[in-house]
Protein backbone atom coordinates (compact mmCIF):
# COMPACT_ATOMS: atom_id res chain seq x y z
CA UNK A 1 0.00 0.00 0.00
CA UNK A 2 2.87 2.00 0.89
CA UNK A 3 4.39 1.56 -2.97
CA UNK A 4 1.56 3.29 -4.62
CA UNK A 5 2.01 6.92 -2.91
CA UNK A 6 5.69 6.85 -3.40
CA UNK A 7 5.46 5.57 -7.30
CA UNK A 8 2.74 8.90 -7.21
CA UNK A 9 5.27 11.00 -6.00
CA UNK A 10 7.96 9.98 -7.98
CA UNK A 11 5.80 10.26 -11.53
CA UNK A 12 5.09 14.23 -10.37
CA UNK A 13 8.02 14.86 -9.71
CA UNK A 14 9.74 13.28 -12.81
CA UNK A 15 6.74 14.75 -14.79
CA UNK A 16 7.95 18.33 -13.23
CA UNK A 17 11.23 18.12 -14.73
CA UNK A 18 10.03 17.52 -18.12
CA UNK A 19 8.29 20.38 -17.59
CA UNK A 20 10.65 21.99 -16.68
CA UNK A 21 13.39 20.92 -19.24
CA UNK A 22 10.44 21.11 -21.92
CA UNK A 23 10.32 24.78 -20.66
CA UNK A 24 14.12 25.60 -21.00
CA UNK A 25 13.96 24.56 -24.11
CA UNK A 26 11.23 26.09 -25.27
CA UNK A 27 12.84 29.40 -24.12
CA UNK A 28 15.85 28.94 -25.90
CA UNK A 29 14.44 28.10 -29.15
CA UNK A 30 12.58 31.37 -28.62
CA UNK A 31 15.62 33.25 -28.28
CA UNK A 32 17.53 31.76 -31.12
CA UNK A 33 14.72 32.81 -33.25
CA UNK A 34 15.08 35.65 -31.90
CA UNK A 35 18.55 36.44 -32.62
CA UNK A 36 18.00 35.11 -36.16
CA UNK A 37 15.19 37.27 -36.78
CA UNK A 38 17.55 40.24 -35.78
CA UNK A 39 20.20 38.85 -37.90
CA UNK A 40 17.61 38.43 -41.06
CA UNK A 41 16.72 41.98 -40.41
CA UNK A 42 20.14 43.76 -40.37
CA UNK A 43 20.88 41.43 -43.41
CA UNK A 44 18.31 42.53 -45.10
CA UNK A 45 19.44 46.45 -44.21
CA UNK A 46 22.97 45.61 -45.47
CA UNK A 47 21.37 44.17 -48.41
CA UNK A 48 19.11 47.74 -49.12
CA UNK A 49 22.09 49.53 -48.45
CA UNK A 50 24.28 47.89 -50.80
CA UNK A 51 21.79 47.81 -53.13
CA UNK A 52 20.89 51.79 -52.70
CA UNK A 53 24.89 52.20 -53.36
CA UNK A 54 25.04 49.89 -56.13
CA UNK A 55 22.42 51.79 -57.57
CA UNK A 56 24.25 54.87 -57.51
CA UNK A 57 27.15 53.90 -58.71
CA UNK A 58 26.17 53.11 -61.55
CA UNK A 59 23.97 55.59 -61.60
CA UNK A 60 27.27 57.76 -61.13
CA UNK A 61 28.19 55.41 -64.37
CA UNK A 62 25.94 56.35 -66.90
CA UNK A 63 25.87 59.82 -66.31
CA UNK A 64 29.41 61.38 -65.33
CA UNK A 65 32.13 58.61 -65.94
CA UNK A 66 31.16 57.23 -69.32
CA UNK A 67 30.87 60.27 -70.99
CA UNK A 68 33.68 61.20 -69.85
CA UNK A 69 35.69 58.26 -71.04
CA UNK A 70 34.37 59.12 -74.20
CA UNK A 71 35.08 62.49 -74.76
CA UNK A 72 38.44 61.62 -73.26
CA UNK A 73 38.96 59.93 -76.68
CA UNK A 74 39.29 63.03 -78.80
CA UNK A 75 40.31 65.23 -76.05
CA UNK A 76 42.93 63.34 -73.46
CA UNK A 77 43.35 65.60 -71.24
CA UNK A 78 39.87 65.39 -70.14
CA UNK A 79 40.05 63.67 -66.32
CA UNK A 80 37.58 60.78 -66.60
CA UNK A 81 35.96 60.81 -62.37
CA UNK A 82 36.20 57.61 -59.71
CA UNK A 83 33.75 55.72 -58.60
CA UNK A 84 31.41 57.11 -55.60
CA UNK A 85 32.93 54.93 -53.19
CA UNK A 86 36.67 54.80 -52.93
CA UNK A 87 36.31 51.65 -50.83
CA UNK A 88 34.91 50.01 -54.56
CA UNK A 89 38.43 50.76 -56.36
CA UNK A 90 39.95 47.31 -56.63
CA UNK A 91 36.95 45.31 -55.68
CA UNK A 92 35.32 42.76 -58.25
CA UNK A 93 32.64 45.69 -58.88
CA UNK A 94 35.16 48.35 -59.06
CA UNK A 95 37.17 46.36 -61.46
CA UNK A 96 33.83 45.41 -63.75
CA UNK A 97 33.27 49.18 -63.64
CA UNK A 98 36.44 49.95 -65.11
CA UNK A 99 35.73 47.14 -67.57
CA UNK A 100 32.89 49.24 -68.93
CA UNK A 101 35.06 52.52 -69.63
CA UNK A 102 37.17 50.37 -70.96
CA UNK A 103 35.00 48.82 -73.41
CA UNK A 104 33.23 52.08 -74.50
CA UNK A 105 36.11 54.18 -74.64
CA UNK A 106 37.44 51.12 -77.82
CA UNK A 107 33.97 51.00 -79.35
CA UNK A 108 33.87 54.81 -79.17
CA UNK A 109 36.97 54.69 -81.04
CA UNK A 110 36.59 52.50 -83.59
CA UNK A 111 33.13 54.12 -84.59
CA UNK A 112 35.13 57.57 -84.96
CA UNK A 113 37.78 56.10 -87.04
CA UNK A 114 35.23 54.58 -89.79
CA UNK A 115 32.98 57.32 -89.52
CA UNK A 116 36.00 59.78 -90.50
CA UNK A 117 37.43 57.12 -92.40
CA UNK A 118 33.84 57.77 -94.59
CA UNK A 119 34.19 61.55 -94.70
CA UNK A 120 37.28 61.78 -95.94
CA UNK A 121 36.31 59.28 -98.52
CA UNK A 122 33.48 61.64 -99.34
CA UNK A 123 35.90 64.90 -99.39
CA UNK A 124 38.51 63.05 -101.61
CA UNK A 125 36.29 62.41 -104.34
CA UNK A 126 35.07 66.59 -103.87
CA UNK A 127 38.63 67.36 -104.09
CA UNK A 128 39.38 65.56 -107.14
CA UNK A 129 36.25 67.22 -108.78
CA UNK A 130 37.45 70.37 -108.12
CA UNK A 131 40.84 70.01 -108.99
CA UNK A 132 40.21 68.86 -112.38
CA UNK A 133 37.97 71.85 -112.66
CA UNK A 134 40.83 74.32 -111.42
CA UNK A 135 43.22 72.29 -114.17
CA UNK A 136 40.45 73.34 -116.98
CA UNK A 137 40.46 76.96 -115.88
CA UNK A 138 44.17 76.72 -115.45
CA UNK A 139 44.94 75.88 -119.04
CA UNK A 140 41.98 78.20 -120.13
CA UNK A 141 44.08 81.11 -118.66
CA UNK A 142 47.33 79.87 -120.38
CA UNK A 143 45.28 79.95 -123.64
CA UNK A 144 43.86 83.20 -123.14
CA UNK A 145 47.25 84.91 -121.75
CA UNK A 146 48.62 83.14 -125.54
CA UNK A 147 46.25 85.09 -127.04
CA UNK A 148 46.09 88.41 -126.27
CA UNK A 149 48.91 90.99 -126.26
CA UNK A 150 47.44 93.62 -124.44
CA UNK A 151 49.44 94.20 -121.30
CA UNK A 152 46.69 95.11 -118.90
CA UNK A 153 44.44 92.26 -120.09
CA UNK A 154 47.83 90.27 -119.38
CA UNK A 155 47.91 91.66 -115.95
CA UNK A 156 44.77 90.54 -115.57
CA UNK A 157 44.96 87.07 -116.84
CA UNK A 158 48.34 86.59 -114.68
CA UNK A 159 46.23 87.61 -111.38
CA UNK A 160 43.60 85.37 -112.02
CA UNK A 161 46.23 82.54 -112.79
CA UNK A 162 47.96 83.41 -109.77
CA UNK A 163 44.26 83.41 -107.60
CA UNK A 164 43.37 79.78 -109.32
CA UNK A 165 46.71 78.48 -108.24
CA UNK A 166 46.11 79.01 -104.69
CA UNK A 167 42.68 77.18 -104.47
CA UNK A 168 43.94 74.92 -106.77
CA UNK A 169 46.62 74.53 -103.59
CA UNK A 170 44.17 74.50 -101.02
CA UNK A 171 42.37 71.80 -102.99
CA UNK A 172 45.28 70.01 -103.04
CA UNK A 173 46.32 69.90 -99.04
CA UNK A 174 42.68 68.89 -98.45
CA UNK A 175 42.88 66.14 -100.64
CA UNK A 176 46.23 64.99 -99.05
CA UNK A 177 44.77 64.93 -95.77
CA UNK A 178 42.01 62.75 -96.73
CA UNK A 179 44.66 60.48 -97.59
CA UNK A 180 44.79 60.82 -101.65
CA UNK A 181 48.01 61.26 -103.69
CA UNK A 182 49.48 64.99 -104.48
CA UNK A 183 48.36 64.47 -107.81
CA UNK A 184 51.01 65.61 -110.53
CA UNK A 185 53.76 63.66 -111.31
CA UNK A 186 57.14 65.77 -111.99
CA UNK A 187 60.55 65.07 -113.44
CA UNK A 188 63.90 65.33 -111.55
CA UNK A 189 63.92 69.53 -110.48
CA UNK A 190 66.66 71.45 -108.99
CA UNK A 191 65.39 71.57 -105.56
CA UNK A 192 66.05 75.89 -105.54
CA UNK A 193 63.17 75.44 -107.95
CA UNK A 194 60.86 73.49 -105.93
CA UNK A 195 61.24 76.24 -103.06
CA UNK A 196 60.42 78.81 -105.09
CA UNK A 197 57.35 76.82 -106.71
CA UNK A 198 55.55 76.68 -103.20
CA UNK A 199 57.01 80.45 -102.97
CA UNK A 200 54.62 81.15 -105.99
CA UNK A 201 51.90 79.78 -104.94
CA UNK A 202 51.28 81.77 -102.09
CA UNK A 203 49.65 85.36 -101.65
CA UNK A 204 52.44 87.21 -100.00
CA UNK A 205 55.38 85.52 -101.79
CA UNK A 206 56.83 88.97 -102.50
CA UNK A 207 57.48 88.84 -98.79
CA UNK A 208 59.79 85.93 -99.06
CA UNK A 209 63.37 85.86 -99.23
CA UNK A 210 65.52 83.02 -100.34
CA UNK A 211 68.90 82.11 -99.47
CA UNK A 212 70.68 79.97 -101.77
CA UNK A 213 73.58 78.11 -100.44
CA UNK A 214 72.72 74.39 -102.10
CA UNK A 215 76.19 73.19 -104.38
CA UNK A 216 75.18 74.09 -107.91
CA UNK A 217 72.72 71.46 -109.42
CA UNK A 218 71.15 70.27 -106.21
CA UNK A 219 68.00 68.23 -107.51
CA UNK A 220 65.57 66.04 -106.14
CA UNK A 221 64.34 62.88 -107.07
CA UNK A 222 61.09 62.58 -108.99
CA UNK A 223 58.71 61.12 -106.46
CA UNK A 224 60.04 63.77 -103.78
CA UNK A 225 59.62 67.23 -106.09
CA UNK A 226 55.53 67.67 -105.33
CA UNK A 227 55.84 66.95 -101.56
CA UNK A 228 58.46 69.24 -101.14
CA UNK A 229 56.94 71.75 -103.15
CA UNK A 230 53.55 71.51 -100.71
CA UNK A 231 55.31 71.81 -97.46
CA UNK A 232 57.02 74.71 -97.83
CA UNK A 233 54.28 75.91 -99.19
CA UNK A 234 52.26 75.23 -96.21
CA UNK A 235 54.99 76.41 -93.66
CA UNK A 236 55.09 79.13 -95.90
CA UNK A 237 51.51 80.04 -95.59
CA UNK A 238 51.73 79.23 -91.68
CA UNK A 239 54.59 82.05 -91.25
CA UNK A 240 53.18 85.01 -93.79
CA UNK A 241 49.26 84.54 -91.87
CA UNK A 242 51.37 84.07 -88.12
CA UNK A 243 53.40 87.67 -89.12
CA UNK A 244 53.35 91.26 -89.63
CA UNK A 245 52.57 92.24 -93.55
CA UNK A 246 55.57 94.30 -93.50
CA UNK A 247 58.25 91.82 -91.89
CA UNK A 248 59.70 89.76 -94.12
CA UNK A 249 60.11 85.40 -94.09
CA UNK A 250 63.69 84.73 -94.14
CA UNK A 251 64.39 81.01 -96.00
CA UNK A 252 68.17 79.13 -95.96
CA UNK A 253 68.94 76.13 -98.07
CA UNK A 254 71.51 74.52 -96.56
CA UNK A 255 74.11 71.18 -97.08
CA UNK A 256 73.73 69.11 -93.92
CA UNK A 257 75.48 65.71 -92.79
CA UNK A 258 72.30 63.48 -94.07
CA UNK A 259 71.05 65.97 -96.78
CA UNK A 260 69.50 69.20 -97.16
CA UNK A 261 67.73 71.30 -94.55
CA UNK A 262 64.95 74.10 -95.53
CA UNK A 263 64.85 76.67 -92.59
CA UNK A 264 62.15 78.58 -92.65
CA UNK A 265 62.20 81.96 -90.07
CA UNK A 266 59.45 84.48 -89.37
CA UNK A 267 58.85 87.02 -87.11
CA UNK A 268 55.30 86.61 -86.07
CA UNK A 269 54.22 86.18 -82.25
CA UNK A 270 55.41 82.67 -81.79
CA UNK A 271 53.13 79.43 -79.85
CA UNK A 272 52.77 78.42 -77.00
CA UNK A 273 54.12 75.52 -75.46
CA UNK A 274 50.78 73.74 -75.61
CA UNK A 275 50.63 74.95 -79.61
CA UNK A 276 54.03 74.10 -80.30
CA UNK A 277 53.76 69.98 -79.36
CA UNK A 278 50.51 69.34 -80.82
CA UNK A 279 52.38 71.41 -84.19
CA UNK A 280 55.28 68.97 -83.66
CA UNK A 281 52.73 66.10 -83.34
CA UNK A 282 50.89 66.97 -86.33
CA UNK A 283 53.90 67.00 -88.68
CA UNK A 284 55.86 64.17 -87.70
CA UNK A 285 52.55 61.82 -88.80
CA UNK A 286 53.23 59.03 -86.24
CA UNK A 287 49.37 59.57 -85.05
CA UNK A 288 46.48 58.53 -87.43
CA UNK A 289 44.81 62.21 -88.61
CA UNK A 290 41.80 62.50 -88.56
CA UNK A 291 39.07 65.54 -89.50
CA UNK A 292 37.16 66.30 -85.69
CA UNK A 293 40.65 66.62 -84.83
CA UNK A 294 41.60 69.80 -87.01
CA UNK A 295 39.27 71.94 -85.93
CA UNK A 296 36.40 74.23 -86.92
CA UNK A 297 36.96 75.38 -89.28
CA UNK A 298 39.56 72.58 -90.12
CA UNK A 299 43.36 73.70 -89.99
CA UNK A 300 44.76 71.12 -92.68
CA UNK A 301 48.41 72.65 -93.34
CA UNK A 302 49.91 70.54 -90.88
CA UNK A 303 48.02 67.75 -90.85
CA UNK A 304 49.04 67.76 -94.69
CA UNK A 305 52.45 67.92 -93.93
CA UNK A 306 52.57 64.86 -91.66
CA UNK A 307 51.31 62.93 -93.96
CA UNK A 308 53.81 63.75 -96.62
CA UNK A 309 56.51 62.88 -94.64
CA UNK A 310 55.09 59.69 -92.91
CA UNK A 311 54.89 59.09 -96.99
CA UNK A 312 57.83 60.07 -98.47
CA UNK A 313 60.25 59.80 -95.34
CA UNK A 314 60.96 63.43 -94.53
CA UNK A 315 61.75 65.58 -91.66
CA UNK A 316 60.07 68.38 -90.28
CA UNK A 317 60.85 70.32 -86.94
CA UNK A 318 58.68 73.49 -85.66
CA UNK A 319 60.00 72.83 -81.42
CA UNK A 320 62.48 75.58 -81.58
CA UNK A 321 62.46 79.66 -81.80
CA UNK A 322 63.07 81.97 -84.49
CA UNK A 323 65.83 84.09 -83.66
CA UNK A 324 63.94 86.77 -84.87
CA UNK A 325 60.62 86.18 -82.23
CA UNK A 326 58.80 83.82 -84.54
CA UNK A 327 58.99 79.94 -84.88
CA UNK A 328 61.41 78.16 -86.94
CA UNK A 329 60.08 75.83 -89.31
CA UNK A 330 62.87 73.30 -90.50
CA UNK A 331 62.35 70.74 -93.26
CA UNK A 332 65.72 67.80 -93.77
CA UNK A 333 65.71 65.93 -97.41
CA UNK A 334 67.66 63.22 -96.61
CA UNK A 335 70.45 61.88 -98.96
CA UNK A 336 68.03 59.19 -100.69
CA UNK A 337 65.63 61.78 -102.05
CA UNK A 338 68.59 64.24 -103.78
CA UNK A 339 69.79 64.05 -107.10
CA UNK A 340 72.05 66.23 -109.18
CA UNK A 341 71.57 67.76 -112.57
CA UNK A 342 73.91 69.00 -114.40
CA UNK A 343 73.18 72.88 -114.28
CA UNK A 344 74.97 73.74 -117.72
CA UNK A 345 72.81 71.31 -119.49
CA UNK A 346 69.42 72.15 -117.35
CA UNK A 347 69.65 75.19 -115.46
CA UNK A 348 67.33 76.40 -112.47
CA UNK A 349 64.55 79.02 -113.39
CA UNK A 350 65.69 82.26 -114.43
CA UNK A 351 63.60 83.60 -111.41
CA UNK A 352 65.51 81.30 -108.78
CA UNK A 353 68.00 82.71 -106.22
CA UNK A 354 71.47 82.12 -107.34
CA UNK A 355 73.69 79.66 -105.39
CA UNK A 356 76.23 81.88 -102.98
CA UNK A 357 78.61 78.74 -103.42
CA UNK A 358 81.21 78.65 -106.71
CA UNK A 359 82.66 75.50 -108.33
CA UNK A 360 86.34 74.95 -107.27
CA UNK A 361 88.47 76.35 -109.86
CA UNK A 362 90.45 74.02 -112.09
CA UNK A 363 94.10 73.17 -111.20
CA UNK A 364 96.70 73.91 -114.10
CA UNK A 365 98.77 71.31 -115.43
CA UNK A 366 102.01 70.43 -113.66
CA UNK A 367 104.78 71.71 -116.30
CA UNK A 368 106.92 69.20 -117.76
CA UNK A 369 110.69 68.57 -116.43
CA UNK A 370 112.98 70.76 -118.36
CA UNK A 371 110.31 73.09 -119.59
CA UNK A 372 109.73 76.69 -118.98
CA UNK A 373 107.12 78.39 -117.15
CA UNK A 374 103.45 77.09 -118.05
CA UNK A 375 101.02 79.83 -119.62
CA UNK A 376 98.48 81.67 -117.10
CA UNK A 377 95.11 79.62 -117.86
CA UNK A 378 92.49 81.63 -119.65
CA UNK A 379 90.11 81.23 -116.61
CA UNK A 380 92.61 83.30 -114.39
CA UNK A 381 90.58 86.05 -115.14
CA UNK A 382 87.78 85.00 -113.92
CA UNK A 383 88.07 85.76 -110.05
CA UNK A 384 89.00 89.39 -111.16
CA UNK A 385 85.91 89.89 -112.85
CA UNK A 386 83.98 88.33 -110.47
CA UNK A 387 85.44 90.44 -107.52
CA UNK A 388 84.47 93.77 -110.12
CA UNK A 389 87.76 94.34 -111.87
CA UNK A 390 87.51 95.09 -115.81
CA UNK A 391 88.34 91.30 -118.06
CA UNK A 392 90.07 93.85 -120.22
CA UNK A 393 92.23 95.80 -118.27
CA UNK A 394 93.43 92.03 -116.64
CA UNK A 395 94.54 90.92 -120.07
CA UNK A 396 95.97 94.31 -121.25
CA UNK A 397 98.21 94.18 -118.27
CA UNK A 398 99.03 90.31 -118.49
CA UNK A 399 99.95 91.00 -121.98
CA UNK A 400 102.10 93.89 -120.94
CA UNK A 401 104.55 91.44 -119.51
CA UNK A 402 104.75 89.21 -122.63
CA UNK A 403 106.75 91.56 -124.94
CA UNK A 404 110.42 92.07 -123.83
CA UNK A 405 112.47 95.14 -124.47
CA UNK A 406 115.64 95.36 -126.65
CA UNK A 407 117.61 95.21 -124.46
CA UNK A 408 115.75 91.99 -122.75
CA UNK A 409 113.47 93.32 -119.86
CA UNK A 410 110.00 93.06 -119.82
CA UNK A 411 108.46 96.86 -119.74
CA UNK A 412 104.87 97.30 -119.13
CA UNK A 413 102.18 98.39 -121.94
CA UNK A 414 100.68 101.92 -121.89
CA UNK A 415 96.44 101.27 -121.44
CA UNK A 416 94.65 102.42 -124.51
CA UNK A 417 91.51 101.57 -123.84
CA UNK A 418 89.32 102.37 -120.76
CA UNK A 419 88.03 100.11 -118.61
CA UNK A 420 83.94 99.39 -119.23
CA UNK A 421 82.25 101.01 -116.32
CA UNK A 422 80.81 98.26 -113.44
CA UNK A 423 77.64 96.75 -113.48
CA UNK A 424 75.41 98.15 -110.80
CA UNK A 425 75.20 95.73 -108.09
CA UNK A 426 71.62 94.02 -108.40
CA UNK A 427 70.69 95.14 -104.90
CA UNK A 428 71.22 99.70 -106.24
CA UNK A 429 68.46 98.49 -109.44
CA UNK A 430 65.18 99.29 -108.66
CA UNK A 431 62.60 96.89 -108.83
CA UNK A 432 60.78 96.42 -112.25
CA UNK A 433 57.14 97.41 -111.52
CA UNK A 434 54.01 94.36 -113.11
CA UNK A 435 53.26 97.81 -115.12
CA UNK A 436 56.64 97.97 -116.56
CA UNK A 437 56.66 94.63 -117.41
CA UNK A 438 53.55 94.22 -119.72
CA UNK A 439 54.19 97.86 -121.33
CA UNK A 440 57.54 96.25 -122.75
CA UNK A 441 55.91 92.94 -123.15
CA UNK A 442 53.77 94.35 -125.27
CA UNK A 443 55.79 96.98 -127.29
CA UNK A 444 58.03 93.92 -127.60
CA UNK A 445 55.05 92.02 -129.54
CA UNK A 446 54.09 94.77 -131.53
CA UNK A 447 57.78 95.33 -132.85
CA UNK A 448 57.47 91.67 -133.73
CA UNK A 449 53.81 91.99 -135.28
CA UNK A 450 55.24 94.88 -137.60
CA UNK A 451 58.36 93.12 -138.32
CA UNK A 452 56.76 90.20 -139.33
CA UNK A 453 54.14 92.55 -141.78
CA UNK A 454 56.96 94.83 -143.17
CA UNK A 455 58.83 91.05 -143.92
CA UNK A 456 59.38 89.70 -147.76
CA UNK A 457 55.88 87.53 -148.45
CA UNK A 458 56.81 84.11 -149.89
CA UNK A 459 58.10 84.75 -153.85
CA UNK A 460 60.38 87.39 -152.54
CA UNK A 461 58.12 90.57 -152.78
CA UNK A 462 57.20 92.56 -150.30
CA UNK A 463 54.18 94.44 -148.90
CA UNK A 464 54.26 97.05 -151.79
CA UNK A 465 55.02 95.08 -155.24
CA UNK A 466 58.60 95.02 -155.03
CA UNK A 467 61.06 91.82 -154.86
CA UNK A 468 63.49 91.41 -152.40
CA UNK A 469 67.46 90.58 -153.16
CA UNK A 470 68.34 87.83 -151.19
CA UNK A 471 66.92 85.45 -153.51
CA UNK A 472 64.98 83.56 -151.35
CA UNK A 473 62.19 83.22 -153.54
CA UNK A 474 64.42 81.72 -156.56
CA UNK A 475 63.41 78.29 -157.78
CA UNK A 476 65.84 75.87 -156.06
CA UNK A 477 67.73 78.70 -154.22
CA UNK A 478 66.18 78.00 -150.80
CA UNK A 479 62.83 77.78 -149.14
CA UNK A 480 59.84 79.85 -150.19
CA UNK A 481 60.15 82.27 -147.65
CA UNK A 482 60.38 82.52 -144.20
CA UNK A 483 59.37 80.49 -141.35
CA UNK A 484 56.79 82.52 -139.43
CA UNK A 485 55.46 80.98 -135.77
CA UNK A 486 52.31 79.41 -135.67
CA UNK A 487 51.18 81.51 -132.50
CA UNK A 488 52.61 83.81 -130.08
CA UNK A 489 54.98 83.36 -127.52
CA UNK A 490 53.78 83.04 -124.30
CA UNK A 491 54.91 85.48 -122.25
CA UNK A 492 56.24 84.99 -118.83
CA UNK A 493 55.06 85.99 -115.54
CA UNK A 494 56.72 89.80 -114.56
CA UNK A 495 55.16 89.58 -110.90
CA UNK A 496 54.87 86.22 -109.69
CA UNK A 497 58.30 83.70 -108.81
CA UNK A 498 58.12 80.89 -111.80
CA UNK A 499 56.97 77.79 -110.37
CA UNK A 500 59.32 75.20 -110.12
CA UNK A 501 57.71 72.76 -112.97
CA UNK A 502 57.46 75.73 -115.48
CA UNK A 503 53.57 75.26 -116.08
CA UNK A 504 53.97 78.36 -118.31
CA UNK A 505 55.49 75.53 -120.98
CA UNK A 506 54.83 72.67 -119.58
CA UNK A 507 54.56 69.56 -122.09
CA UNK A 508 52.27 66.28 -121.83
CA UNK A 509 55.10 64.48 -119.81
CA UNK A 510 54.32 66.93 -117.09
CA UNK A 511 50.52 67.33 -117.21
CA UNK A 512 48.65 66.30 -113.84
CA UNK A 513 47.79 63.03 -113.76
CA UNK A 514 45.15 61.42 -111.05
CA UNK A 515 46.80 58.70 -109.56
CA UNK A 516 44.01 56.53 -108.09
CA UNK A 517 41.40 56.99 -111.57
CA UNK A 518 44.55 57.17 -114.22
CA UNK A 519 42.98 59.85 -116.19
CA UNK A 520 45.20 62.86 -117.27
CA UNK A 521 43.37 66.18 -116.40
């Protein structure tokens, strides 16, 4: 009986700590949920948070740093910005980031290049259109200055040539730079001539003055006598816009260790050292050129020289000073691209400076052993003459030593004759006025054209019945009469600096030929 009351109390109290151990437990799973609950929460703030910044970063992505990147293609000095958060730089989102620029800053690029790449396409085929067209009204002037012998119509016709040659030139350097060829094809030149063929196609080339100190008959090569030609012409240009109209552009042709050098001086304000590298970059054509980048207007002189001498493998230097304020413009011909003509057979223009350098003078023969004194050359005059001293006077006294006396001394030879008077230097003439020029142009022609009227017709008889005496017109004696010139000659430019491939008389060898279509304009 006693069992049954104990068993009881043992069951309670074994049922009270279940209870109570059902309870504890309880409690703690209440807590842990609890703490997760917490947890979930600030996860899920963390998770807002990051997404918020995400959010603006690329927010911050779309609307400051890529278009920056992309402007920074055409302009680099444009800073492209970081990302929001500096604590992103080198994390796998601030790396993706970076990615992106990376990405549109190439596609930017490439879309640029082909969509210049088409407008220079588009420009190149306007350029040849209107250079042909300039060629036609080129060789209509020629005609027309043929024609007429009036001297101020001539004037007039030589000013208009001279305004079609320099659109015909700007035509030109805008074809270059859209990458087509120069377009005429020239013969071996003296390379004084190709200087002062960009000379004359300038407006101010009166303002030009050229040093000549190249060895006589200097020439370059054929493939290297139009791209010269255009860059000086375009440094040219660049120093007579950059400079006062009444300072002068001072240009040296000099013999260097690898060539020839072109130095080109003016005395205009100068650039800045910003100006003066992106110059230098633009003519030493290592960078692909292309049209956004030249400006509005677009500035193509430079552009066209750097790719002339990325093409034909010439120098050009614009980094240092004028000594006279300006910038120096220097343009090397290295040895490869220089000839030599022999300038007896094929002299420079008339109109080209003369070379300050003379040929060495011959050496006389060593006399033979036993013989007497050799004879003075005949060219031992020469340096007297050249220094101003009278050829006659030299030989009148060297001849005074020749005749000896009776009694066997030489005596000297009274002067008969005076001595001519000297030249005046070509520096004391004064300079033939355009005016001038055509009056005796055309007096000159119409002295021919009466000549020619007053002349013996064929037969032998002239203008009023009777027959001349020089029996011209005999049967078998000679021709019928004289040769008379199909047209008259062209006369030559008084005001302008003759271009260096004489396109007054230019023949069909040296007409301008289109080197991508093969058609001869």
């Amino acid at each position: 009986m006693t069992a049954l009351p104990d068993l009881a109390a043992g069951g309670l109290a074994l049922g009270t700590l279940s209870a109570f151990a059902l309870g504890g437990g309880l409690l703690r799973l209440r807590r842990r949920d609890a703490r997760r609950r917490a947890e979930i929460a600030a996860l899920r703030t963390q998770l807002d948070g990051s997404l918020r910044a995400f959010t603006s970063e690329v927010e911050h992505l779309a609307a400051r740093r890529v278009p920056a990147a992309a402007r920074q293609v055409t302009h680099p000095h444009v800073d492209v910005p970081g990302p929001l958060q500096p604590l992103t730089n080198g994390t796998p989102l601030g790396r993706a980031l970076d990615d992106v620029l990376v990405a549109v800053q190439s596609e930017v690029a490439a879309q640029r290049t082909r969509v210049d790449a088409a407008a220079q396409a588009g420009m190149r085929g306007a350029t040849r259109e209107i250079q042909a067209a300039l060629y036609r009204l080129q060789d209509a002037l020629r005609r027309l200055q043929q024609r007429y012998d009036d001297p101020e119509l001539a004037q007039t016709l030589f000013a208009l040539d001279h305004e079609n040659e320099q659109s015909l030139r700007r035509a030109q350097v805008a074809a270059v730079v859209c990458g087509a060829w120069v377009g005429l094809a020239r013969e071996e030149s003296h390379l004084v001539d190709a200087v002062t063929g960009g000379q004359a196609r300038l407006a101010g080339y009166h303002r030009v003055t050229v040093h000549n100190h190249l060895e006589p008959g200097t020439a370059l090569v054929s493939h290297a006598v139009e791209p010269v030609a255009i860059i000086v012409a375009e440094l040219l240009d660049n120093a007579l816009r950059h400079s006062a109209p009444d300072t002068d552009v001072v240009v040296s042709l000099e013999h260097v260790h690898h060539g020839v050098c072109v130095t080109i001086d003016d005395a205009g304000l100068g650039m800045t050292e910003d100006e003066r590298r992106r110059a230098q970059r633009l003519v030493a054509g290592d960078d692909p050129i292309l049209l956004t980048d030249l400006g509005d207007p677009p500035r193509m002189g430079l552009a066209a020289i750097g790719r002339l001498t990325r093409q034909f493998d010439l120098r050009v230097d614009v980094s240092s000073a004028s000594p006279y304020g300006g910038v120096r413009a220097v343009l090397r011909v290295d040895s490869h691209l220089l000839s030599r003509l022999d300038p007896d057979e094929k002299p420079p223009a008339a109109s080209a400076p003369r070379t300050t350098r003379r040929p060495a003078p011959a050496r006389p023969a060593a006399p033979a052993p036993g013989s007497g004194p050799a004879p003075a050359p005949a060219s031992a005059a020469v340096p007297a003459a050249a220094h101003g001293y009278d050829a006659e006077r030299t030989e009148s006294e060297a001849a005074g030593h020749q005749g000896p006396a009776e009694d066997g001394l030489p005596r000297r030879r009274r002067r008969t004759a005076a001595a001519a008077p000297r030249p005046a230097p070509a520096a004391d003439r004064p300079a033939r006025r355009p005016e001038d020029a055509a009056a005796a142009l055309g007096a000159l022609q119409a002295g021919t054209a009466a000549a020619r009227s007053a002349a013996p017709h064929p037969g032998g008889q002239h203008d009023d019945g009777t027959t001349g005496g020089d029996g011209w017109g005999a049967e078998g004696a000679g021709p019928a009469g004289p040769t008379r010139p199909t047209g008259p000659t062209q006369p030559a430019g008084p005001t302008q600096p003759a271009d260096h491939d004489q396109r007054a008389g230019r023949s069909s060898a040296h007409e301008p030929t289109d080197h991508e279509g093969g058609a001869a304009r």
